[in-house]
C-alpha atoms as a PDB file:
ATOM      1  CA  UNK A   1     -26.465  93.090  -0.068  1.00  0.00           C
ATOM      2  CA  UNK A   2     -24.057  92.989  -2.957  1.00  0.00           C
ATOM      3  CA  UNK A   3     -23.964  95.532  -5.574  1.00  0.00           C
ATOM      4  CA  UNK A   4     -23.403  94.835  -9.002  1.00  0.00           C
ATOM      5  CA  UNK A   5     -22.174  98.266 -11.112  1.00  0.00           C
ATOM      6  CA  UNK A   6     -23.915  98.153 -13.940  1.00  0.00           C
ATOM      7  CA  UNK A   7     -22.042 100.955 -16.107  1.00  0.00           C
ATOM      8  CA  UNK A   8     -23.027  99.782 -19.832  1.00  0.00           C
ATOM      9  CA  UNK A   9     -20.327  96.838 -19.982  1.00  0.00           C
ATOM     10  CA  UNK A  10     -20.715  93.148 -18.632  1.00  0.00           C
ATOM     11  CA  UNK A  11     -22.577  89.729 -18.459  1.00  0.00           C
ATOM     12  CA  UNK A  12     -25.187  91.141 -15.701  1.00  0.00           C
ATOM     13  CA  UNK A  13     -27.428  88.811 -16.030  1.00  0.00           C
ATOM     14  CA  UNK A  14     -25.290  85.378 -15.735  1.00  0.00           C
ATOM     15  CA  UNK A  15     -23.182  87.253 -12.600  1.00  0.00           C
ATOM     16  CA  UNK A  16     -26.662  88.171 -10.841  1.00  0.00           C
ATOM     17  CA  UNK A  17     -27.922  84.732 -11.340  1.00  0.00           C
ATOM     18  CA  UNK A  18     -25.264  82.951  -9.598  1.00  0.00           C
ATOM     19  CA  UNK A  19     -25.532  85.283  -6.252  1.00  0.00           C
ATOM     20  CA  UNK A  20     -29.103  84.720  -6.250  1.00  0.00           C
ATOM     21  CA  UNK A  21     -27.815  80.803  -6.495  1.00  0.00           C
ATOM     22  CA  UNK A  22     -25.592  81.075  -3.782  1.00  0.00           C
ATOM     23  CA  UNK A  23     -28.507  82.585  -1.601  1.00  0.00           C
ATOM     24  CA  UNK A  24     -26.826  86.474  -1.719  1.00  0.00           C
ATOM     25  CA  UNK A  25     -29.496  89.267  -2.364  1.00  0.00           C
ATOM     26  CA  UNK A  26     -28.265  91.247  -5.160  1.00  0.00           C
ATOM     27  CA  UNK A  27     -29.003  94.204  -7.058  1.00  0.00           C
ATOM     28  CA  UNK A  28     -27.579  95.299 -10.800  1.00  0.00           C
ATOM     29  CA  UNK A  29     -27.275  99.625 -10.087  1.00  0.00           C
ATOM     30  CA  UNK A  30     -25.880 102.676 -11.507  1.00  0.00           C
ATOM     31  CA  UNK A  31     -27.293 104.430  -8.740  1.00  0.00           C
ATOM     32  CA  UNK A  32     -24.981 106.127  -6.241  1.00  0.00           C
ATOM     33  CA  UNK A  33     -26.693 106.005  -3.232  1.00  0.00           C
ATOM     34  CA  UNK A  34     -27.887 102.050  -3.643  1.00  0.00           C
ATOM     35  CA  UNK A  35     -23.895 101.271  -4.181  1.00  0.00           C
ATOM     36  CA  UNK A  36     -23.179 103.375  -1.124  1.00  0.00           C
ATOM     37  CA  UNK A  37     -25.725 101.169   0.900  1.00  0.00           C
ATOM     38  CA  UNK A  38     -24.398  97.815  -0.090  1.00  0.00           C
ATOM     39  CA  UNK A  39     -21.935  95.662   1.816  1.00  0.00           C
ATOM     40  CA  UNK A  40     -20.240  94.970  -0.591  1.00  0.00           C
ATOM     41  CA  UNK A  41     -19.231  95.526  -4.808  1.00  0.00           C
ATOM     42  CA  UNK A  42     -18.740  93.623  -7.781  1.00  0.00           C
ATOM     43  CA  UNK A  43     -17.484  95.598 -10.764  1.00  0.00           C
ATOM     44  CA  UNK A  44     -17.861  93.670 -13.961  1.00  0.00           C
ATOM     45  CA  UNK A  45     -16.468  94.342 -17.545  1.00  0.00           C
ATOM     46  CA  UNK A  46     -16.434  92.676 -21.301  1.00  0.00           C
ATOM     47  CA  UNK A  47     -14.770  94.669 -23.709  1.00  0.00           C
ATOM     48  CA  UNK A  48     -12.473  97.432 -24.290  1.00  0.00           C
ATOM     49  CA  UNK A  49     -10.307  98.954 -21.317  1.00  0.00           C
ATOM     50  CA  UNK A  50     -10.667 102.916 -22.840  1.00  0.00           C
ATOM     51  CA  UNK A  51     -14.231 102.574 -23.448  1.00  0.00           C
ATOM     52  CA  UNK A  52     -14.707 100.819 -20.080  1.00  0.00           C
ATOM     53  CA  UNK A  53     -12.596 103.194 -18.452  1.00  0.00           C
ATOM     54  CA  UNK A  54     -14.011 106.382 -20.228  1.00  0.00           C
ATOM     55  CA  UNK A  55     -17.657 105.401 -19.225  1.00  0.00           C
ATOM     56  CA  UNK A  56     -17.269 104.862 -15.740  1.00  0.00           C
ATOM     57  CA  UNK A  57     -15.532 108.506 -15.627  1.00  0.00           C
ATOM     58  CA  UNK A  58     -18.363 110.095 -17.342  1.00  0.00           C
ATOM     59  CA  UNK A  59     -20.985 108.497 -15.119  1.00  0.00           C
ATOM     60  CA  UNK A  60     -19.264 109.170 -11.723  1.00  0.00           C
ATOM     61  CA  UNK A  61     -19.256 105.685 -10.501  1.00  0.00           C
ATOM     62  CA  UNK A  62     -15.369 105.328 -10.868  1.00  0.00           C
ATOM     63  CA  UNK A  63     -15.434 108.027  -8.285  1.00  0.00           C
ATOM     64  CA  UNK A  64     -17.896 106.506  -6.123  1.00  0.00           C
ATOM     65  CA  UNK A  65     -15.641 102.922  -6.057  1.00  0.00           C
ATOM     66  CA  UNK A  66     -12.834 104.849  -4.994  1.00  0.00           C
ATOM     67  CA  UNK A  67     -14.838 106.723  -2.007  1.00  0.00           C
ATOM     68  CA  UNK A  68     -16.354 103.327  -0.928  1.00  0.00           C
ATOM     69  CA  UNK A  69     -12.934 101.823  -1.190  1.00  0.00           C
ATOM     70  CA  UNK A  70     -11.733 104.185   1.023  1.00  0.00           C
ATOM     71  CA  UNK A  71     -13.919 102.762   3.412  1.00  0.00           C
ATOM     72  CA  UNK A  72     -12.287  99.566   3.189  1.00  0.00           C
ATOM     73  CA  UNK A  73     -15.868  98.206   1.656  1.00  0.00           C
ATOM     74  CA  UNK A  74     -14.910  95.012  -0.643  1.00  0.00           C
ATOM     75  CA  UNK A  75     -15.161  95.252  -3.897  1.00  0.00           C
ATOM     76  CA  UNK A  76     -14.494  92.549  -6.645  1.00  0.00           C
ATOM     77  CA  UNK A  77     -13.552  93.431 -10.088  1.00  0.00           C
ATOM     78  CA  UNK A  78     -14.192  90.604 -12.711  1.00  0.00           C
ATOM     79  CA  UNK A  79     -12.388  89.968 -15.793  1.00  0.00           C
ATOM     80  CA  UNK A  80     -12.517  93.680 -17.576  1.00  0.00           C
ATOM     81  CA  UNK A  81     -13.450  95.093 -14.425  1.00  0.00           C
ATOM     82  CA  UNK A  82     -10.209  93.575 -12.900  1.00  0.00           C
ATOM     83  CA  UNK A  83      -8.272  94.753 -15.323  1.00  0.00           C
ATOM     84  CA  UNK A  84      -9.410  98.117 -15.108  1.00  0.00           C
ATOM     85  CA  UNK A  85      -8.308  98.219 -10.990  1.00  0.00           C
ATOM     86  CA  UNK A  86      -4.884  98.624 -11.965  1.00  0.00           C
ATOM     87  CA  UNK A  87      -3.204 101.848 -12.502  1.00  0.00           C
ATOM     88  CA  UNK A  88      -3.014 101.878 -16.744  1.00  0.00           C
ATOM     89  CA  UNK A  89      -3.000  99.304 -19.485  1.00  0.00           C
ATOM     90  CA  UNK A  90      -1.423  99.006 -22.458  1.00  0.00           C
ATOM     91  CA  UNK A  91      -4.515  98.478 -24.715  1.00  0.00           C
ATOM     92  CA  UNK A  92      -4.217 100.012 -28.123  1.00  0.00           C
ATOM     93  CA  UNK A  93      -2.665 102.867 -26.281  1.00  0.00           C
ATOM     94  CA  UNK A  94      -1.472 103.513 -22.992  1.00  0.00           C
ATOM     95  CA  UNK A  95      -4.495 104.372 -20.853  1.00  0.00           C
ATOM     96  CA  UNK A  96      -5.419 104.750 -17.243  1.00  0.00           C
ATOM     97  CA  UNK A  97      -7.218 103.168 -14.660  1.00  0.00           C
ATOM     98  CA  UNK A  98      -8.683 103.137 -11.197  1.00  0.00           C
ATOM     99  CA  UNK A  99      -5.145 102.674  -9.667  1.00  0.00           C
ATOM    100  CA  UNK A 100      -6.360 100.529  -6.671  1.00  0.00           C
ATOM    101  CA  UNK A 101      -4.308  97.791  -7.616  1.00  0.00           C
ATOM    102  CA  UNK A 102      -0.239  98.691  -7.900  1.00  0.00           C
ATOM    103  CA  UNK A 103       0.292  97.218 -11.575  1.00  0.00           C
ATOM    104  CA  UNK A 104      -0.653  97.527 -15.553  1.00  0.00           C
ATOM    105  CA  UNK A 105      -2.239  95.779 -17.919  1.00  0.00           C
ATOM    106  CA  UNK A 106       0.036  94.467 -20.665  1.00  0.00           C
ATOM    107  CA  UNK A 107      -1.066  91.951 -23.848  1.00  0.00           C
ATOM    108  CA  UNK A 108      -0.887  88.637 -23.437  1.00  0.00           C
ATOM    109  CA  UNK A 109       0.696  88.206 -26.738  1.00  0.00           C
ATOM    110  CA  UNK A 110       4.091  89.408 -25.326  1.00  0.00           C
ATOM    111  CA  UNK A 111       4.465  86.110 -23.024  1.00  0.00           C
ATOM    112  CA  UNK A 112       2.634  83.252 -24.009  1.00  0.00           C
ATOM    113  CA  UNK A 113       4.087  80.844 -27.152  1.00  0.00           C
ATOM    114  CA  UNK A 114       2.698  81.715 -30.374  1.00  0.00           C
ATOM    115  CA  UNK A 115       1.434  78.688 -31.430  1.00  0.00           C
ATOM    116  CA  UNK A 116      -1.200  79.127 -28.534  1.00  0.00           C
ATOM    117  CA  UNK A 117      -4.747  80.919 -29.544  1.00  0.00           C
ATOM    118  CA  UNK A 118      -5.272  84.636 -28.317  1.00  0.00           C
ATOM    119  CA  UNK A 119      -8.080  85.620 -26.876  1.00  0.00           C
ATOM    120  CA  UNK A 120      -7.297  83.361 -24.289  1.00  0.00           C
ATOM    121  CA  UNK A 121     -10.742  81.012 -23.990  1.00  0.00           C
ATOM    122  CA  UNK A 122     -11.037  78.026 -21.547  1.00  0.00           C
ATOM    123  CA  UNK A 123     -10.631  75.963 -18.748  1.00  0.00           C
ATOM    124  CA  UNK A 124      -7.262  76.617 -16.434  1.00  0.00           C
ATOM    125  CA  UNK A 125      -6.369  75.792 -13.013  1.00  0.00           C
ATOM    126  CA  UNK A 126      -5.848  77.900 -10.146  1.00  0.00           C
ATOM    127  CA  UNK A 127      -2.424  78.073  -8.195  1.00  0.00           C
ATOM    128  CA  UNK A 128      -1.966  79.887  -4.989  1.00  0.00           C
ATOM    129  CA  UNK A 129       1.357  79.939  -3.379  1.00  0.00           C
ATOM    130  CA  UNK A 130       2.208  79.327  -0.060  1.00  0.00           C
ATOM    131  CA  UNK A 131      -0.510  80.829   1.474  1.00  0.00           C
ATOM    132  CA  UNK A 132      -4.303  80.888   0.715  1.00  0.00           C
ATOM    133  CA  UNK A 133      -6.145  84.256   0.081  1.00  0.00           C
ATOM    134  CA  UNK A 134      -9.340  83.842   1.889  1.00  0.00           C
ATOM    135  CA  UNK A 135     -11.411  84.587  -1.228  1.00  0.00           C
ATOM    136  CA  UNK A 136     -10.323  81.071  -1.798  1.00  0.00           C
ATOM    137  CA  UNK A 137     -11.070  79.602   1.223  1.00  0.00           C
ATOM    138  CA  UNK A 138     -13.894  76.823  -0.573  1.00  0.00           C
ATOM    139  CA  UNK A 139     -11.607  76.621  -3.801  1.00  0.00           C
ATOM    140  CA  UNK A 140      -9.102  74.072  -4.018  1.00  0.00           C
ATOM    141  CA  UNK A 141      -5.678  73.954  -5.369  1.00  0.00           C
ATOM    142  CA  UNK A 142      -5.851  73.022  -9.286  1.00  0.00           C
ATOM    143  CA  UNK A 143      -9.555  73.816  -9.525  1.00  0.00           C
ATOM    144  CA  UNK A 144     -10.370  74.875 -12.781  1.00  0.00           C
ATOM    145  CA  UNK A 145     -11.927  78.307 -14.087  1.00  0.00           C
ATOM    146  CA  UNK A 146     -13.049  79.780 -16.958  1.00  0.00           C
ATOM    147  CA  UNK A 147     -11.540  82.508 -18.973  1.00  0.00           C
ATOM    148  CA  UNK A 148     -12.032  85.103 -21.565  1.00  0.00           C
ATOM    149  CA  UNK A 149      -8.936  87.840 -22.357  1.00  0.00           C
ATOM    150  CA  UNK A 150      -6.155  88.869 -24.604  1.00  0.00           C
ATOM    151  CA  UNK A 151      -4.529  90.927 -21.543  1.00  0.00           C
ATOM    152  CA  UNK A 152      -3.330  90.294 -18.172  1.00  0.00           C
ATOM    153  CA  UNK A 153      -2.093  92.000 -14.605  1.00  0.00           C
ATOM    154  CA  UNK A 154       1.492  92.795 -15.062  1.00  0.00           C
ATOM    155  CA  UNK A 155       4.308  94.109 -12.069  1.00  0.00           C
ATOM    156  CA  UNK A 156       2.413  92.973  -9.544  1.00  0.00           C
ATOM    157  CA  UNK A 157       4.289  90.614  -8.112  1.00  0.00           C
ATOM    158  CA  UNK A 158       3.498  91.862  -4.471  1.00  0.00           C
ATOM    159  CA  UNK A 159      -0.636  91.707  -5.317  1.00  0.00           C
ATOM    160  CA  UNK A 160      -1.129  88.277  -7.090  1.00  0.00           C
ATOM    161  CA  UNK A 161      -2.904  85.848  -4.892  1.00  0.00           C
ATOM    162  CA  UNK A 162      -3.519  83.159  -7.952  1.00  0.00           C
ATOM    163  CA  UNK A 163      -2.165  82.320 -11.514  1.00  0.00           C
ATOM    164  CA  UNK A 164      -2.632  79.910 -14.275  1.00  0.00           C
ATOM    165  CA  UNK A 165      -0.369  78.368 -17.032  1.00  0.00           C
ATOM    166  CA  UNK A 166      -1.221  78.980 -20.088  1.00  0.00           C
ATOM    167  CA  UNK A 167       2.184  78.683 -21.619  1.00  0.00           C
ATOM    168  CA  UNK A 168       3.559  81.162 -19.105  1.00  0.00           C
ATOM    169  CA  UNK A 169       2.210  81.740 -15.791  1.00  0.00           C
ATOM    170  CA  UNK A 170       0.493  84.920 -15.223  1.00  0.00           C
ATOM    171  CA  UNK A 171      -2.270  86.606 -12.745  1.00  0.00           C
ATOM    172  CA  UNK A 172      -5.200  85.068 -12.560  1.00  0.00           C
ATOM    173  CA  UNK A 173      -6.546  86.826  -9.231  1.00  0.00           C
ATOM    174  CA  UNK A 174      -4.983  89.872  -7.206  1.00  0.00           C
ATOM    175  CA  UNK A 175      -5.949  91.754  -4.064  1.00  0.00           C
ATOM    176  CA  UNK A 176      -4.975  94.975  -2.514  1.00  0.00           C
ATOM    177  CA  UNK A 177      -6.723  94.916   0.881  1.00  0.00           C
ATOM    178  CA  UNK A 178     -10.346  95.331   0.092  1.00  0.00           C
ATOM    179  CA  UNK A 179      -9.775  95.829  -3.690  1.00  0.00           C
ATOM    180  CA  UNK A 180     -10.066  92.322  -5.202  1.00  0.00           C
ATOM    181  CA  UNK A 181     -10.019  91.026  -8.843  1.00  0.00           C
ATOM    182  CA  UNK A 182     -10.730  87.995 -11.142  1.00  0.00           C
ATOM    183  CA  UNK A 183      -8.748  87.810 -14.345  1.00  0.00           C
ATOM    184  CA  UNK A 184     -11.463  84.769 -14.683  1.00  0.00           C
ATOM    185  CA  UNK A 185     -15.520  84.404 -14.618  1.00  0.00           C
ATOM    186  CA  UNK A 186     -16.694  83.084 -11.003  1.00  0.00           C
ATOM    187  CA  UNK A 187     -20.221  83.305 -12.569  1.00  0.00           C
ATOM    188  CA  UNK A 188     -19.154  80.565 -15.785  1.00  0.00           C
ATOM    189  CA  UNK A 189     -17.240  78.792 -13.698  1.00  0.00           C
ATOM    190  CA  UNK A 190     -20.054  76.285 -12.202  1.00  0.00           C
ATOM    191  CA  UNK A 191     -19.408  75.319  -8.322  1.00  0.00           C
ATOM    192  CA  UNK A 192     -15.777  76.753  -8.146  1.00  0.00           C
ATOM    193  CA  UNK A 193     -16.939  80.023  -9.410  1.00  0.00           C
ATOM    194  CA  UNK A 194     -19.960  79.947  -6.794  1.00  0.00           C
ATOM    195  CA  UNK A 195     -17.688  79.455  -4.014  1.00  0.00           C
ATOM    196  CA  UNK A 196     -15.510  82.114  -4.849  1.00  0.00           C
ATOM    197  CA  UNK A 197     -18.371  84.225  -4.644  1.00  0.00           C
ATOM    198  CA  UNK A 198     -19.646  82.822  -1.949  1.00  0.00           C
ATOM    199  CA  UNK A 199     -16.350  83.579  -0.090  1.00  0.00           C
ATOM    200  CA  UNK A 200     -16.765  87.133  -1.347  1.00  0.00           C
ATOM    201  CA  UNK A 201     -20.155  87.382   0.271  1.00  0.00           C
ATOM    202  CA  UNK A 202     -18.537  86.561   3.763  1.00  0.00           C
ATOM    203  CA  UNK A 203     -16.101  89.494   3.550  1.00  0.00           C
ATOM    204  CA  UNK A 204     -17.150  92.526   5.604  1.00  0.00           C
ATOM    205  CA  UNK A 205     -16.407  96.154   5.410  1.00  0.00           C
ATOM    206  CA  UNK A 206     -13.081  96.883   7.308  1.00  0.00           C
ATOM    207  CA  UNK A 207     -12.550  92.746   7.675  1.00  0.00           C
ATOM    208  CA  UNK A 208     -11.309  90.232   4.943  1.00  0.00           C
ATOM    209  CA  UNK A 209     -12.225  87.122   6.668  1.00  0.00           C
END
C-alpha cells in the first residue's frame, strides 16, 4: 500500500487517481500510524516551500518521514514535495528543509535565458546519463513530462538521476537511496508519468529494485 501525505498542500486527488490506474491500493493520510504501515510514501506539494515546510513541522509528519526513512522505506517527493527533501531553499528567504537529499533549492530565474517564461509550465524531456535509475526502468530516454515550478535542485551533482533543458539543464529527478524526488508531475504526465509510478510501486523497503 502506498501512502499519500496529505499535509494541507497538493493535487491529491489527480496523484490518487493515477495509482488506483496503475492497479496500486492507495490511501491520502495524515495519520501516523497508517503512514507507518504503508510500503511505501509519496509526499506531494503545490505552493510555497516555508508554508509547506512550516506545516509539516507543526503536524509531526516531517518527523515521521524522517523515522520511516530511516528504515530505508521509499518515499517519493513530487514537485514541492521534492523540493522540500533537500536541506534549504532559497525561496523568499533562506529556509530549511527535510535534508534527505544533499542540495538547495535555488530560483530558476538565476539560470535559464530571460526571454523564457517563469513559472516554468510544459512539456520537457527526460535525460538520464549513463546509467538508468530504476525508477525509470519503463521510461524511455527523451520521454516527455510535465512541469510546474519557478525553482529547482541545486549542488547536487552527486544525487541527480534526470534533467531537462529548458534553456539550461537542470534536475528534473534526484535520489538519495530510498529518498526519491520529481521536480515534474508523474500523475499529469499520461503513460510516462504512470510508469514512473508504477516503477515506484515495485520498490521495497530496504531494496530499490
Amino acid at each position: 500500500m502506498t501512502a499519500i501525505i496529505d499535509y494541507g498542500v497538493g493535487n491529491l486527488f489527480s496523484l490518487k487517481c493515477s495509482f488506483l490506474a496503475i492497479g496500486e491500493e492507495v490511501s491520502v493520510t495524515s495519520d501516523a500510524d497508517e503512514i507507518r504501515n504503508a510500503d511505501r510514501i509519496v509526499l506531494p506539494g503545490v505552493g510555497a516551500f516555508e508554508d509547506a515546510a512550516k506545516k509539516l513541522e507543526n503536524s509531526g509528519l516531517g518527523t515521521v518521514i524522517k523515522e520511516q526513512v530511516s528504515l530505508s522505506k521509499p518515499l517519493l517527493g513530487i514537485c514541492l514535495g521534492m523540493q522540500l527533501l533537500f536541506e534549504k531553499s532559497y525561496e523568499y528567504g533562506e529556509h530549511d528543509g527535510l535534508g534527505l537529499i544533499p542540495g538547495v533549492i535555488r530560483p530558476l530565474s538565476d539560470i535559464v535565458p530571460q526571454d523564457l517564461k517563469i513559472p516554468h509550465m510544459g512539456w520537457n524531456s527526460l535525460s538520464f546519463g549513463e546509467k538508468k535509475h530504476p525508477l525509470f526502468k519503463y521510461t524511455n530516454e527523451n520521454d516527455f513530462v510535465y512541469f510546474v515550478h519557478s525553482y529547482y535542485a541545486a549542488e547536487c551533482e552527486n544525487y541527480v538521476i534526470a534533467s531537462t533543458d529548458y534553456g539550461a539543464y537542470f534536475t528534473a529527478s534526484a535520489a538519495n537511496g530510498s529518498v526519491l524526488g520529481c521536480q515534474f508531475h508523474p500523475e499529469k504526465s499520461g503513460d510516462v508519468g504512470l510508469n514512473i509510478l508504477r516503477a515506484f510501486c515495485e520498490m521495497k523497503e530496504g531494496k530499490i529494485c
